[in-house]
Protein backbone atom coordinates (compact mmCIF):
# COMPACT_ATOMS: atom_id res chain seq x y z
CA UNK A 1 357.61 101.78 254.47
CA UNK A 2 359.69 99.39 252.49
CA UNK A 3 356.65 96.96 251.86
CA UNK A 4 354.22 99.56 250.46
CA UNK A 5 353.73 100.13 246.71
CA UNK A 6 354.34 103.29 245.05
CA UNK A 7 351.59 105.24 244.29
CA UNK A 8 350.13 105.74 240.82
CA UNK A 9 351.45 102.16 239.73
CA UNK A 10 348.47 99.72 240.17
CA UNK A 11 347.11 98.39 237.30
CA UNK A 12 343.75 99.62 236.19
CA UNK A 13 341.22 97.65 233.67
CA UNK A 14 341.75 99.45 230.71
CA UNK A 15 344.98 100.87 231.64
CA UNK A 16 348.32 100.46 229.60
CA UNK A 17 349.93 98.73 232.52
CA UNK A 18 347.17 96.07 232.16
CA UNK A 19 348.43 95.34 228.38
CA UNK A 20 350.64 92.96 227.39
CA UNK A 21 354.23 93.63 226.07
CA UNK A 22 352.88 93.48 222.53
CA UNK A 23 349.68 95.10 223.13
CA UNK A 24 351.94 98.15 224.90
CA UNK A 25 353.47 98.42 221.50
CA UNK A 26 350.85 98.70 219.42
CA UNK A 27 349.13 101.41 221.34
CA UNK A 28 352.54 103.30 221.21
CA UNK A 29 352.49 102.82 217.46
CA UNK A 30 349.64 104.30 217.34
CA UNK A 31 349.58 107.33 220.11
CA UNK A 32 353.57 108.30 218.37
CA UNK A 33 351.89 108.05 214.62
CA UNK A 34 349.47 110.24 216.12
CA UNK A 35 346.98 107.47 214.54
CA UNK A 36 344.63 107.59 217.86
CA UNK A 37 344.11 110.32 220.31
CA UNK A 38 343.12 108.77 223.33
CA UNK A 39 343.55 108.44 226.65
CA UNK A 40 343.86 105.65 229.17
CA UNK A 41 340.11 105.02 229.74
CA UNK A 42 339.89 104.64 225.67
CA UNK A 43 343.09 101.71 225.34
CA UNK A 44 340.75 98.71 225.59
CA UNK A 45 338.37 100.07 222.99
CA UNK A 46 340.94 100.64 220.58
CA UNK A 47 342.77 97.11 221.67
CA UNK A 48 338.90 95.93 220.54
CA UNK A 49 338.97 97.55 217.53
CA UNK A 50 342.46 96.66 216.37
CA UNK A 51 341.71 92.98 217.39
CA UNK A 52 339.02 93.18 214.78
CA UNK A 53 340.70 94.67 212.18
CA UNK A 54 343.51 91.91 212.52
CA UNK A 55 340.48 89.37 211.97
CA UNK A 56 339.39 91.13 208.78
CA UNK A 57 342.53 90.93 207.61
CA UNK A 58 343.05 87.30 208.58
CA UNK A 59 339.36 86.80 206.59
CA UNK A 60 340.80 88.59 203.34
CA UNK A 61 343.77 86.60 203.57
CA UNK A 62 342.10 83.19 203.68
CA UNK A 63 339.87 84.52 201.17
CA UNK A 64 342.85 85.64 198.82
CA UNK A 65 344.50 81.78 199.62
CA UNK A 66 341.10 80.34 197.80
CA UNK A 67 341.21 82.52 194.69
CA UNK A 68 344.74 81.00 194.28
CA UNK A 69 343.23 77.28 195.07
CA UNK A 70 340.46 77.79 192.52
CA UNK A 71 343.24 78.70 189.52
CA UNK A 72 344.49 75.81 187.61
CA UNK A 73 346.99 75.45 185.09
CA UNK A 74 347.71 72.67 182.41
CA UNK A 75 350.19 72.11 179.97
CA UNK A 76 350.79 70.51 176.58
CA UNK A 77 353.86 69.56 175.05
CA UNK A 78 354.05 68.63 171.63
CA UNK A 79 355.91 66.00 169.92
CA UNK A 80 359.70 67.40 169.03
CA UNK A 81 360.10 67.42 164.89
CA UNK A 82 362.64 66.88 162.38
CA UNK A 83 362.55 67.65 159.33
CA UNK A 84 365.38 68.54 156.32
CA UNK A 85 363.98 70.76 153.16
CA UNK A 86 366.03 71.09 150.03
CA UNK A 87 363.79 73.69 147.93
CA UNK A 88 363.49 77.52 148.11
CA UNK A 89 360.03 79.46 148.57
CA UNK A 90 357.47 78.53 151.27
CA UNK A 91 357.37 74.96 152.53
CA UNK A 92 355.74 73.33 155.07
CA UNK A 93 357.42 71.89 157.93
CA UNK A 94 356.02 68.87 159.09
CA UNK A 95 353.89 69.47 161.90
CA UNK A 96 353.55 67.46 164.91
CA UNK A 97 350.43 65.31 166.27
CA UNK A 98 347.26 67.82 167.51
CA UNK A 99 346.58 67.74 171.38
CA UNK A 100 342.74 67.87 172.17
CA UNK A 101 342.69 69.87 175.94
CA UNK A 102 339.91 68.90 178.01
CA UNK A 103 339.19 72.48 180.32
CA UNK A 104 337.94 71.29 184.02
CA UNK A 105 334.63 70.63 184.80
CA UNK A 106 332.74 74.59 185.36
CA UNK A 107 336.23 76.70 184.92
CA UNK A 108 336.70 79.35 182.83
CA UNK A 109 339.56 79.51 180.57
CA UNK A 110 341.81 82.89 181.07
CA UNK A 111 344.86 82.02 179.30
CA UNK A 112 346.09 80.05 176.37
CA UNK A 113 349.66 80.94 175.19
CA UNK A 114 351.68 78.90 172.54
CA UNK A 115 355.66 78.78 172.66
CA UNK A 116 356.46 78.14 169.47
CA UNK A 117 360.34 77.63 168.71
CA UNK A 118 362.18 76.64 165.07
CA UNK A 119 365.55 75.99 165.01
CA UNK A 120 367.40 75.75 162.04
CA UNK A 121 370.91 74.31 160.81
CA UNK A 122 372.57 74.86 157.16
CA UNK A 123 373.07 71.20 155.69
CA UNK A 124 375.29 72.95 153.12
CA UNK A 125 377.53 75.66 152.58
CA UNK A 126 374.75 77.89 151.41
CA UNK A 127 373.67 81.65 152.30
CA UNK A 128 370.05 80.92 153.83
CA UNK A 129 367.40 83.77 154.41
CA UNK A 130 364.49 82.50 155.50
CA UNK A 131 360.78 83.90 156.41
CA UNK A 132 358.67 81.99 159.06
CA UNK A 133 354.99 81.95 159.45
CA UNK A 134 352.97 80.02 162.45
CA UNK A 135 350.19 78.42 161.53
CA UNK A 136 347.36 76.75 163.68
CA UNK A 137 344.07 74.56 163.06
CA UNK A 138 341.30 73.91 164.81
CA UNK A 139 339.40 70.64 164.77
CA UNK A 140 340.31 70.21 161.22
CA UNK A 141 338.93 73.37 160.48
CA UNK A 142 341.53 74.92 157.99
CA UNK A 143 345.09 76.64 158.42
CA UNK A 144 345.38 80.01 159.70
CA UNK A 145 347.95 82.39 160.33
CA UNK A 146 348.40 83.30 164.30
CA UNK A 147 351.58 85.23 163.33
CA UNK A 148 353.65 86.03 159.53
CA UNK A 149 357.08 86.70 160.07
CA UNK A 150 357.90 86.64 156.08
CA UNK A 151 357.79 90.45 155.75
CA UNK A 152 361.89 90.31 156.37
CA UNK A 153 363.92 87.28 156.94
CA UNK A 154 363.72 85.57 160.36
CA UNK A 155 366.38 83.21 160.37
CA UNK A 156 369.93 84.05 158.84
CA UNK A 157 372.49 81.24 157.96
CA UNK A 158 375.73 81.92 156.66
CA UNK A 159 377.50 79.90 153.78
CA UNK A 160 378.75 77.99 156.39
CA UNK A 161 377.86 73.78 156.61
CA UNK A 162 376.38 73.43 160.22
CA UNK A 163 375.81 76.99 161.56
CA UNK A 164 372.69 77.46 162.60
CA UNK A 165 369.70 79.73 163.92
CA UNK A 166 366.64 79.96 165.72
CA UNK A 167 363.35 81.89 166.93
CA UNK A 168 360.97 81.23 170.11
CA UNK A 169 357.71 82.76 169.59
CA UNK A 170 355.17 83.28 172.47
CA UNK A 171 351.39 84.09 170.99
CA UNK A 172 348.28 83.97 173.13
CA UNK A 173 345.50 81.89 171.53
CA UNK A 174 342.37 82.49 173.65
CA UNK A 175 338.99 81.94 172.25
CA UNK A 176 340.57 80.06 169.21
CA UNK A 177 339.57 76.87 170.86
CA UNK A 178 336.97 75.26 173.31
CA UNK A 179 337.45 72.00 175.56
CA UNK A 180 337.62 68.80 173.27
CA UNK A 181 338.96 70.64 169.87
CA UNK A 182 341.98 69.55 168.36
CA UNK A 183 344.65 72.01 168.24
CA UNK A 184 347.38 71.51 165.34
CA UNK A 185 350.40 73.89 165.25
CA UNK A 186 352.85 74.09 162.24
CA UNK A 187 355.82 76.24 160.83
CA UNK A 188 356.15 77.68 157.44
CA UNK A 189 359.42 78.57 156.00
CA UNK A 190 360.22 80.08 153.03
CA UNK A 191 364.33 80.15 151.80
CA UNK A 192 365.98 82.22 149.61
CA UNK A 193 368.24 79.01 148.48
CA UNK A 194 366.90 75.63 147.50
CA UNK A 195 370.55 74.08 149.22
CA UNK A 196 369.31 71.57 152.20
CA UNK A 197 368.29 72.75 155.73
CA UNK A 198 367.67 70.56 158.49
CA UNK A 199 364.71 72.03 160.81
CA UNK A 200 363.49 71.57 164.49
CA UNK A 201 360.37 72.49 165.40
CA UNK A 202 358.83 72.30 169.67
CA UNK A 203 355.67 73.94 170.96
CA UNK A 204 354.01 74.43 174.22
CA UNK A 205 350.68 75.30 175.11
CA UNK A 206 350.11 76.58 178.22
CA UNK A 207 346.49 77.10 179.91
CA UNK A 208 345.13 78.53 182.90
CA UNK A 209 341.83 78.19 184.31
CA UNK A 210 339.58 79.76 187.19
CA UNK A 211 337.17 76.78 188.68
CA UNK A 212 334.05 78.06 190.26
């Protein structure tokens, strides 16, 4: 009597006790979610169907890695400036050498932002309000305005020798350019006090691509 199996245990194709430990979990997932009302004749159906669900998702995944293989970024760092001004109203800070970007062979530019920071330190003990405008030019094409700050004083030095401020400005500059064209950046500041300033000026221009 010992030797002889209980009844009602034997494994069954199709059955639950034919599934493996993680297979027996998923079908309890679903039959306590109430996701799938079936019964035991119905388990390797829905095992099929899961199965192929868990492909499409694998598909969509790889599919989802691409799109983040085909996006390409570059970036362009300009030559640091320095520069001291001794005269009130608008002046031009020198601006550094143009980069020419070169967008890869059949992508599509999506982004183009500039980071544009000025820093600026009294030379004198002198009250200092100043207005800042950036300015960029394509291909030798003429200055424009991509943002004028001069509406209210930007920076704010104190009759102090040596204090100092500064601004970072981040401005998005798609369809300004295309591949090859120079791209020159420059600040203009404009003082309330003709006393010296000594001026830093970095950019950055960022761009991302999709390649086909």
């Amino acid at each position: 009597m010992g030797d002889t199996p209980p009844q009602g245990t034997g494994a069954v194709p199709g059955d639950a006790m034919s599934l493996t430990a993680a297979e027996r979990l998923i079908v309890q997932a679903l039959v306590l979610s109430d996701a799938t009302p079936f019964d035991g004749a119905d388990i390797a159906t829905t095992l099929a169907g899961i199965v192929t669900a868990i492909a499409d998702i694998g598909d969509l995944q790889t599919d989802i890695n691409e799109g983040k293989e085909r996006r390409w970024k570059e970036t362009y760092i300009y030559e640091t400036e320095y520069e001291q001004i001794t005269n009130a109203g608008e002046e031009t800070v020198t601006p550094p050498t143009g980069i020419s970007p070169t967008f890869p062979a059949g992508s599509t530019l999506r982004r183009a932002t500039l980071v544009a920071s000025l820093k600026a330190n009294n030379n004198t003990a002198a009250l200092h309000k100043i207005g800042v405008t950036l300015q960029y030019q394509i291909a030798g094409g003429g200055w424009n305005d991509l943002i004028d700050l001069t509406a209210a004083p930007t920076l704010m030095l104190p009759e102090v020798e040596g204090t100092g401020d500064a601004i970072t400005i981040v401005e998005d500059m798609i369809g300004l350019f295309t591949s090859g064209q120079l791209v020159e950046v420059q600040f203009l500041v404009d003082s309330t006090n003709a006393a010296a300033v000594n001026y830093m000026t970095t950019f950055v221009l960022s761009l991302e691509f999709d390649l086909v």
